[in-house]
Protein backbone atom coordinates (compact mmCIF):
# COMPACT_ATOMS: atom_id res chain seq x y z
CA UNK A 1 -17.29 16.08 15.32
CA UNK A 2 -16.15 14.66 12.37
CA UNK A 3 -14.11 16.51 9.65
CA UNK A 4 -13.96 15.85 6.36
CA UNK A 5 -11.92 17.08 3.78
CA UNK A 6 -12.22 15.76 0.10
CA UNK A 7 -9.59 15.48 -2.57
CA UNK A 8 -9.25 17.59 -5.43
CA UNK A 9 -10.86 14.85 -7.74
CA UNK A 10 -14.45 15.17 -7.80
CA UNK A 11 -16.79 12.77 -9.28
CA UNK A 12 -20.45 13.54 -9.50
CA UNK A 13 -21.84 9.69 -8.15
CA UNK A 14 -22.72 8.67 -4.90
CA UNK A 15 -20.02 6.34 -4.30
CA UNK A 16 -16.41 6.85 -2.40
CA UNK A 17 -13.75 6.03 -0.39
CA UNK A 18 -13.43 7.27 2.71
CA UNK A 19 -9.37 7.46 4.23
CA UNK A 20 -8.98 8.20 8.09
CA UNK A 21 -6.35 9.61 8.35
CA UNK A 22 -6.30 9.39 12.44
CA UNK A 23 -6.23 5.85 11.88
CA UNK A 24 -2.98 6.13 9.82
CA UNK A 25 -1.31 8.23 11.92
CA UNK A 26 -2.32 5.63 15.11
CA UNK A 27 -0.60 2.81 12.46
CA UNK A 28 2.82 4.72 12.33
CA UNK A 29 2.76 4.84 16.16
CA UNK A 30 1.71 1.56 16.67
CA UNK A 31 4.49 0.31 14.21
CA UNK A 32 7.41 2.85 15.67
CA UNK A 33 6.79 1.01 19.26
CA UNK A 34 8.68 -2.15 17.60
CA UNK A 35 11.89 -0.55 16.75
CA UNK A 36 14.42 1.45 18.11
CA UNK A 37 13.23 5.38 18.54
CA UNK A 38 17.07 6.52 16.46
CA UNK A 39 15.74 3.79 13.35
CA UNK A 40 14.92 5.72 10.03
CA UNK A 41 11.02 5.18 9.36
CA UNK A 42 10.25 4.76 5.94
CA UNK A 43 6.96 4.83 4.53
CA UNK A 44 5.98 2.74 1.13
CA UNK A 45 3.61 5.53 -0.49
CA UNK A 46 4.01 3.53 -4.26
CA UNK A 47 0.53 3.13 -5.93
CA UNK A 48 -0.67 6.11 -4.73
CA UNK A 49 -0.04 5.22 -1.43
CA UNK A 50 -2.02 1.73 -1.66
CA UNK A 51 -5.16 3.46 -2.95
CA UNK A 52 -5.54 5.70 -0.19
CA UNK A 53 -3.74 9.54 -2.05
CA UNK A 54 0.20 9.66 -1.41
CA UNK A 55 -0.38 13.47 -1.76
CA UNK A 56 -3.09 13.89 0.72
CA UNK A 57 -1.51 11.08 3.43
CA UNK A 58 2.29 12.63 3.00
CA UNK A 59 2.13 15.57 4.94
CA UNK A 60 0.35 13.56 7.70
CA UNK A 61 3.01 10.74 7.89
CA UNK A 62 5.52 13.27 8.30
CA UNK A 63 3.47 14.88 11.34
CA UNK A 64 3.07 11.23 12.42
CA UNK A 65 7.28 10.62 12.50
CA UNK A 66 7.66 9.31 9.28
CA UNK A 67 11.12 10.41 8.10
CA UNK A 68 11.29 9.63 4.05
CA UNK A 69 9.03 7.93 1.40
CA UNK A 70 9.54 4.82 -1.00
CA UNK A 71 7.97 5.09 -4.26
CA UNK A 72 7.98 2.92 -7.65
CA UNK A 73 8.76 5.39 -9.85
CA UNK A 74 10.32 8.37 -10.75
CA UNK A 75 6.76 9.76 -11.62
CA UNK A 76 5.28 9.14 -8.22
CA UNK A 77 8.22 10.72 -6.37
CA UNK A 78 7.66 14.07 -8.64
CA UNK A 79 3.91 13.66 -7.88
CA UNK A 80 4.62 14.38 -4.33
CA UNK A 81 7.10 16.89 -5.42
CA UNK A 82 4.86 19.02 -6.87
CA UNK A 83 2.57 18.45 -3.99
CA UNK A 84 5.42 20.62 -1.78
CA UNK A 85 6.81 17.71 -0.12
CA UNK A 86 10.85 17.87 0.17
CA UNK A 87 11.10 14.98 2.53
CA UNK A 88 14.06 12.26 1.00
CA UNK A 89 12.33 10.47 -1.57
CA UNK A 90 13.53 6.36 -2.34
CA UNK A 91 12.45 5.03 -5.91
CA UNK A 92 12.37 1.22 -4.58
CA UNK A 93 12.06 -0.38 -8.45
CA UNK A 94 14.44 0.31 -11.06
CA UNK A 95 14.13 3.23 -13.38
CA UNK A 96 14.65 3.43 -17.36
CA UNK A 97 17.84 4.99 -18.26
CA UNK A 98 16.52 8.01 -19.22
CA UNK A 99 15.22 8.63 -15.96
CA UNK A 100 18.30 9.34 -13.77
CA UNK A 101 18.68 13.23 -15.04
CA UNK A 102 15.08 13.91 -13.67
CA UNK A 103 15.84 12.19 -10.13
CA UNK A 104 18.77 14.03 -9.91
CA UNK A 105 16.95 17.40 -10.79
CA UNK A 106 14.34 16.39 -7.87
CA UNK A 107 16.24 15.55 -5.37
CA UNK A 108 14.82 11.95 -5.63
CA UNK A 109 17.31 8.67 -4.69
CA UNK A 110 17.47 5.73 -7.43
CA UNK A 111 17.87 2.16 -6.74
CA UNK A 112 20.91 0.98 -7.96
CA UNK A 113 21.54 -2.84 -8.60
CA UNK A 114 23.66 -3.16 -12.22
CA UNK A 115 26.53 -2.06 -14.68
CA UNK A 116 24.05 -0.79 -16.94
CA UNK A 117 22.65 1.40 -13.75
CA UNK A 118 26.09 2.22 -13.00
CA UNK A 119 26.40 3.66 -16.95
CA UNK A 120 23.51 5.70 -16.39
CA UNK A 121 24.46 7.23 -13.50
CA UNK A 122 27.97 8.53 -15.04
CA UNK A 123 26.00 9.46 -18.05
CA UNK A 124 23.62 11.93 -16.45
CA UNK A 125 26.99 13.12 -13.77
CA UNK A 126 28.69 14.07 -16.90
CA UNK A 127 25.92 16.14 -17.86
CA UNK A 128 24.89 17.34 -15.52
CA UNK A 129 27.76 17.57 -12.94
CA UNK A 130 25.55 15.89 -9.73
CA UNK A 131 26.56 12.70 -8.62
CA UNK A 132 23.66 10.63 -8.38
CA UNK A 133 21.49 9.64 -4.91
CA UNK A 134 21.47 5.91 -4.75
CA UNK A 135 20.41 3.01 -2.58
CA UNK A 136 21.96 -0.29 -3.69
CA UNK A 137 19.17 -3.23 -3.92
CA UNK A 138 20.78 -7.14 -2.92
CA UNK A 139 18.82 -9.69 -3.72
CA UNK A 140 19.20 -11.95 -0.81
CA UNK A 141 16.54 -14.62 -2.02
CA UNK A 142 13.10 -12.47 -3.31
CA UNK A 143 14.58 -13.34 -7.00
CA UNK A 144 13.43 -10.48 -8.24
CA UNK A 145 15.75 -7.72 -8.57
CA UNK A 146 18.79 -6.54 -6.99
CA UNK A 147 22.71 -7.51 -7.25
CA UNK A 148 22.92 -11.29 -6.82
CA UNK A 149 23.89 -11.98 -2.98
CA UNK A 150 27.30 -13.65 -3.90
CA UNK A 151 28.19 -10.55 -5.98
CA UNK A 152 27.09 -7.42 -3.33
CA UNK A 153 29.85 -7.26 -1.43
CA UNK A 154 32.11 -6.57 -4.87
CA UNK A 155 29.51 -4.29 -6.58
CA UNK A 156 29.25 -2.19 -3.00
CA UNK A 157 32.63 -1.55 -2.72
CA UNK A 158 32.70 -0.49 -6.55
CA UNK A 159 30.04 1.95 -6.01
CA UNK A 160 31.08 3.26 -2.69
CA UNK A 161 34.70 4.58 -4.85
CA UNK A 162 32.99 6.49 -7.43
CA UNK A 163 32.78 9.83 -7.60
CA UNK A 164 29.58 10.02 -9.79
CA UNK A 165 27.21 8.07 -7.58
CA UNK A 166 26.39 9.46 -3.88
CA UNK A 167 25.62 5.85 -2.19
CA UNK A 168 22.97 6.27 0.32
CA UNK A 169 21.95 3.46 1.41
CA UNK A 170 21.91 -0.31 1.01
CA UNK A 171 18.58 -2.69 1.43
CA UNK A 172 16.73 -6.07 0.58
CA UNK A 173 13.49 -7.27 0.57
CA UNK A 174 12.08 -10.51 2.38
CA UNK A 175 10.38 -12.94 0.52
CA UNK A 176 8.51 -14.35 2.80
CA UNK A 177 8.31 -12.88 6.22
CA UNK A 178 5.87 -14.48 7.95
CA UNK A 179 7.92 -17.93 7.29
CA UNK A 180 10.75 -17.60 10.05
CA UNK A 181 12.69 -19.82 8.64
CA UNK A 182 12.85 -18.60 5.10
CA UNK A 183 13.58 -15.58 6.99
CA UNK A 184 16.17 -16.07 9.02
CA UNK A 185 18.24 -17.91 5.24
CA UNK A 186 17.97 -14.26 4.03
CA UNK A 187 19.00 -12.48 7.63
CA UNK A 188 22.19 -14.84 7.61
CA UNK A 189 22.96 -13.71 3.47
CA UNK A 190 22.21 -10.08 4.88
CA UNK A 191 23.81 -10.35 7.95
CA UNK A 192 27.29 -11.94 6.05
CA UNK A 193 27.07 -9.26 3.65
CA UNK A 194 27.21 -6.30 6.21
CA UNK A 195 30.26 -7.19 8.22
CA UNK A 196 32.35 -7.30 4.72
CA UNK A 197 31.26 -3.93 3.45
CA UNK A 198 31.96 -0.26 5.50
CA UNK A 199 28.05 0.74 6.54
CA UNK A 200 29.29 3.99 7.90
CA UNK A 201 26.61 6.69 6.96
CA UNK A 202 24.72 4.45 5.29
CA UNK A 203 20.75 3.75 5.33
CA UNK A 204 20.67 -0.36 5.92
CA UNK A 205 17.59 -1.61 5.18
CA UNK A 206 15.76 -5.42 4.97
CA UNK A 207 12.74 -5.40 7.57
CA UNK A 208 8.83 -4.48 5.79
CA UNK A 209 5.75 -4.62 7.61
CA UNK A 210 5.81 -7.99 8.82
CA UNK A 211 9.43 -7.88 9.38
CA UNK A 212 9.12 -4.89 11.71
CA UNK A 213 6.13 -6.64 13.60
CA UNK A 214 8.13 -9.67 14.29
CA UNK A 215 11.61 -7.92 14.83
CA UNK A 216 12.17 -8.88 17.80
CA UNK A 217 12.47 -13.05 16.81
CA UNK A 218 15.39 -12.13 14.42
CA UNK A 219 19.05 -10.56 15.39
CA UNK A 220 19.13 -8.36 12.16
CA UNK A 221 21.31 -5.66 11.61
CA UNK A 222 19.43 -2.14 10.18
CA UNK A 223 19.41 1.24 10.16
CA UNK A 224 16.19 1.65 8.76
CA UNK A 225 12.70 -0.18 8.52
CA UNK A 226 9.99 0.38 5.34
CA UNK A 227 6.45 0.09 6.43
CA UNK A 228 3.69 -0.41 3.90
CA UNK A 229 0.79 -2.29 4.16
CA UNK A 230 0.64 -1.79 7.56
CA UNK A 231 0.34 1.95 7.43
CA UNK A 232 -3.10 1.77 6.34
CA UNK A 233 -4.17 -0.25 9.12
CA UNK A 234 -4.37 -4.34 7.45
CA UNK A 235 -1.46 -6.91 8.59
CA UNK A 236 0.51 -8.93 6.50
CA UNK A 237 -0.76 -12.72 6.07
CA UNK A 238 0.06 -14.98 9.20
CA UNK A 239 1.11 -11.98 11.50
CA UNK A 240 -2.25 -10.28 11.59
CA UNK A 241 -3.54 -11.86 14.94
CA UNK A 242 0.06 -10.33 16.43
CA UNK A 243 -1.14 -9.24 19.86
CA UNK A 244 2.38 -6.48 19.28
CA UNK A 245 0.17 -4.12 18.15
CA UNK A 246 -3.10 -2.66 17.08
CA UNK A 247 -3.55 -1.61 13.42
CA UNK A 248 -6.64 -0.25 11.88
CA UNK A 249 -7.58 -0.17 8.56
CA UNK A 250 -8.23 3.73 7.90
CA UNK A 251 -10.34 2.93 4.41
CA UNK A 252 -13.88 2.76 3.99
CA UNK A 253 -15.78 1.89 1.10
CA UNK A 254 -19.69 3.75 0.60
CA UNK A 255 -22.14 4.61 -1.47
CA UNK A 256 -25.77 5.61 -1.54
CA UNK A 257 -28.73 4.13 -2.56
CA UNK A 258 -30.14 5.13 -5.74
CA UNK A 259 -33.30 2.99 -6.09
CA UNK A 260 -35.46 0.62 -3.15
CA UNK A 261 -37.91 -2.16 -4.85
CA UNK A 262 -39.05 -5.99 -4.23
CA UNK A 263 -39.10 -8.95 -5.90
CA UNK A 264 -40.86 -11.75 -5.39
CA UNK A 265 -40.13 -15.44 -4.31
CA UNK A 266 -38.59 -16.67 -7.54
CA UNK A 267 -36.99 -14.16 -9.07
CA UNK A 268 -33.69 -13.64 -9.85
CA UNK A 269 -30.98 -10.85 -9.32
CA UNK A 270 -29.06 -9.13 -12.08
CA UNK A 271 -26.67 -10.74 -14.84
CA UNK A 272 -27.19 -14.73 -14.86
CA UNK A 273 -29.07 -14.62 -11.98
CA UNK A 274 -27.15 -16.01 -9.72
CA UNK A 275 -29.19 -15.31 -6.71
CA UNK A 276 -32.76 -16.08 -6.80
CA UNK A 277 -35.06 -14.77 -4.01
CA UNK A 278 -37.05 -17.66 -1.73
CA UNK A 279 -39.19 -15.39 -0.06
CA UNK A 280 -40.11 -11.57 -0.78
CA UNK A 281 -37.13 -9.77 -0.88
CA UNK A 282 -36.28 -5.98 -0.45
CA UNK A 283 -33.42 -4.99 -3.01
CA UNK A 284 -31.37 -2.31 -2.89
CA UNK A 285 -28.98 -1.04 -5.92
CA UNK A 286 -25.58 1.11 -5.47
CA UNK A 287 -24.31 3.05 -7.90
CA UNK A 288 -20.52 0.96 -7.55
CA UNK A 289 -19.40 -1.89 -9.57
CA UNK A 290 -16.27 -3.63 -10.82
CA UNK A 291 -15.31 -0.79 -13.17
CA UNK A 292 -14.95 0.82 -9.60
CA UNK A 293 -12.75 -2.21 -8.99
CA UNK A 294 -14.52 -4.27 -6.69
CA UNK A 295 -13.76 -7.68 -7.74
CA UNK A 296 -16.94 -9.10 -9.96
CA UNK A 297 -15.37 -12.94 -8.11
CA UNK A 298 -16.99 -11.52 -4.40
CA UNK A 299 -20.55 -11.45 -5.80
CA UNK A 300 -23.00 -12.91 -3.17
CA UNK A 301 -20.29 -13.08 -0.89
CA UNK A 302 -19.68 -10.26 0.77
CA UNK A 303 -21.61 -7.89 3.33
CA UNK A 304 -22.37 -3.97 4.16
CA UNK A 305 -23.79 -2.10 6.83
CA UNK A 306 -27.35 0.01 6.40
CA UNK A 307 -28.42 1.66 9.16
CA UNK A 308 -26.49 -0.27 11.78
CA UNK A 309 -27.53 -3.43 10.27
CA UNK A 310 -25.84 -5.67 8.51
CA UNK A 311 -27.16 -6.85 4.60
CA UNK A 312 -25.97 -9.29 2.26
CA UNK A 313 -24.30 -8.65 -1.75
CA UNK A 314 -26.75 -10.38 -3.84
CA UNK A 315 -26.92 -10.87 -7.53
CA UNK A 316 -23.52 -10.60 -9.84
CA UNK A 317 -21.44 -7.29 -9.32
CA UNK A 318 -22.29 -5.26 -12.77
CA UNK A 319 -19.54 -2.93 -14.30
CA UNK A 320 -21.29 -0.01 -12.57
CA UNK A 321 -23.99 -1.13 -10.00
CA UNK A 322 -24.79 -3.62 -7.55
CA UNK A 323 -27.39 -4.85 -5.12
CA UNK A 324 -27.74 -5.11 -1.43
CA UNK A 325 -30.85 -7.57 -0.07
CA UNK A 326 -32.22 -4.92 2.93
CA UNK A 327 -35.46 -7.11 3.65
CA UNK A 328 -36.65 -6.19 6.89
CA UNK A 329 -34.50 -3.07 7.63
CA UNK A 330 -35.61 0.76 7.53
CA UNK A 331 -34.30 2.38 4.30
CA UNK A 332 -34.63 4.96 1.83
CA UNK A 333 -33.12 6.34 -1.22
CA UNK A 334 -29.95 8.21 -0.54
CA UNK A 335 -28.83 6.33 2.30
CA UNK A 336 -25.56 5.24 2.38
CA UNK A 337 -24.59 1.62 2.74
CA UNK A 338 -21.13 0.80 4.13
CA UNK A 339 -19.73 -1.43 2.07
CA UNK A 340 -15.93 -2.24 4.04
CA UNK A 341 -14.39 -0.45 7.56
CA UNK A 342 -12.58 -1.71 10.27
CA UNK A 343 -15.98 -3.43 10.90
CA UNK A 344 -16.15 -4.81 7.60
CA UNK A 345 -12.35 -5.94 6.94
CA UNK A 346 -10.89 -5.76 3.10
CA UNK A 347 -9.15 -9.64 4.32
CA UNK A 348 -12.78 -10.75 3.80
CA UNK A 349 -12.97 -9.64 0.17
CA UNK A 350 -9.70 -11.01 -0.37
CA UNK A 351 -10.67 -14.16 0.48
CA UNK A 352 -13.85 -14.41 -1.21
CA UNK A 353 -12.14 -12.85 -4.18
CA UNK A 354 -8.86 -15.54 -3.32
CA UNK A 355 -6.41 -12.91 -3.52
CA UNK A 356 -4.70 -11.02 -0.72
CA UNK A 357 -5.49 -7.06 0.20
CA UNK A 358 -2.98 -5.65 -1.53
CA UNK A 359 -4.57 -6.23 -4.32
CA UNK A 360 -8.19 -4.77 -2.98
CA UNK A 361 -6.66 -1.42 -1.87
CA UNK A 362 -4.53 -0.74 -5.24
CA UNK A 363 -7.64 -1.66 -7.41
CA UNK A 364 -10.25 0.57 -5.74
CA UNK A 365 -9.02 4.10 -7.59
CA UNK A 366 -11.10 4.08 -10.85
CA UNK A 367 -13.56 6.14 -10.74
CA UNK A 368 -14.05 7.02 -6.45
CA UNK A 369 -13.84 9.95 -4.99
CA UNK A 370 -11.21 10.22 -2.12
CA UNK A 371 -12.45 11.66 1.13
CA UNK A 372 -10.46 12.41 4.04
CA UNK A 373 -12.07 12.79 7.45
CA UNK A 374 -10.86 12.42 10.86
């Protein structure tokens, strides 16, 4: 039997998105079988944990062996905070100055990476007599943020003799992953960085989703991996046919038919037309559109499933509705069309929409409904 259990947001439409949350906890197993059992396991829960609720998903990560979280903010760490979880908390970005004495009251770890961060810190010790939880960010080639590489090994040993700052951890992030030989020019900066600093105690971390999947091609020294995408169940780009291991995505996409009519041979479907029937066509319309944030660019290119049987998108994606051509299959109003599961992938929308999934999961929060079901 299925059970659901819905989120404490409730909108009054007939569209959703459904989050296994079996499936999640099968994607923190399946990722735990590529590293070492005594590894920290970090779970990226920024952006409300990909679209999917980082307050709903957090206590079930942490049943599921995650140990801590990684969030963007200060904000989303006190979000799960006040959602009663106490579980070490890693604000991955960098956070405005004013920030610090609020991490420090929450027991939430900053990302460290400049002087001015280094100001900050002794700022809010002073007041408030706590040295500051940190993680130290190298940039090792993402160019993004973090102490430059040829500068890390002088800033760590800076921070590590302060009194003021608590030092944590150290990471990086790979630029590109999938590219082994990009890769392995940011494992050697990594690698020459480590064996000039003391690590002792300290939370070493480089390797994300794909980097964990493909862990063993690469001799790379950490303490500690940070999963993200993956968690939900879709693989990074070039690793996802990895026979290593079986994710699956744990969101759904649905939402019920509000009104069943047909058009005939010649006529066209919704703003510009931009499909026009060539026969008698049965059309469907959903209450779900881009303001829902299903890209407008997958119009006419995407499918669902009705019934067991799959039906084509047709007609531009409106901010609030769109139709489904059902020709030929059993329907009526209320039933639900399934408009993306493990069936259905989100990669195809990303394609049609030329983006990559990321993007998908974070936009689809609007206006839907979470609902959790296992």
């Amino acid at each position: 039997m299925k059970n659901i259990r819905t989120s404490t947001f409730s909108a009054h439409r007939d569209s959703w998105v459904e989050v296994n949350v079996d499936k999640i906890s099968h994607n923190i197993k399946e990722l735990k079988k590529c590293i070492p059992d005594d590894k920290t396991f970090l779970a990226v829960v920024k952006a409300d944990a990909y679209g999917h609720g980082a307050a709903m998903l957090a206590p079930i990560m942490i049943a599921s062996g995650v140990d801590m979280f990684g969030v963007a903010s200060v904000d989303e760490g006190l979000n799960l905070r006040e959602n009663g979880i106490d579980t070490d908390i890693l604000v991955l970005g960098a956070i405005p100055v004013w920030a610090v004495p609020s991490a420090i009251e929450n027991n939430i770890t900053v990302t460290i990476f400049s002087e001015e961060h280094l100001k900050s810190c002794k700022l809010a010790y002073e007041r408030m007599g706590e040295p500051v939880k940190a993680h130290i960010k190298i940039d090792t080639g993402m160019n993004r943020i973090g102490v430059p590489h040829n500068k890390a090994i002088e800033f760590i040993n800076k921070v590590q003799n302060l009194d003021y700052i608590n030092l944590k951890g150290i990471f990086s992030h790979l630029a590109n992953s999938e590219n082994f030989d990009k890769t392995q020019q940011q494992i050697d900066i990594w690698e020459n960085i480590l064996s000039n600093i003391n690590t002792t105690g300290l939370m070493v971390h480089i390797l994300n989703t794909a980097g964990i999947i493909t862990s063993n091609i690469f001799k790379c020294t950490y303490t500690g991996v940070r999963a993200g995408i993956g968690l939900y169940g879709l693989y990074p780009d070039l690793v996802k046919n990895s026979q290593k291991i079986d994710l699956k995505q744990a969101m759904s996409v649905k939402s019920r038919i509000i009104n069943i009519h047909e058009i005939q041979k010649g006529d066209g479907v919704s703003y510009g037309h931009t499909f026009i029937a060539d026969r008698p066509t049965k059309i469907a319309t959903v209450p779900l559109g881009y303001a829902d944030g299903i890209p407008r660019g997958i119009s006419n290119k995407f499918y669902g499933n009705l019934n067991g049987k799959i039906i084509k998108q047709v007609g531009n994606i409106a901010m609030d509705q769109m139709m489904f051509d059902i020709t030929g299959v059993e329907a009526k109003t209320g039933d639900i069309i399934t408009l993306t599961d493990e069936e259905l992938p989100l990669e195809k929308w990303a394609e049609a929409a030329n983006t990559i999934h990321y993007e998908i999961l974070c936009r689809l929060k609007a206006r839907l409904a979470r609902v959790y079901t296992r």
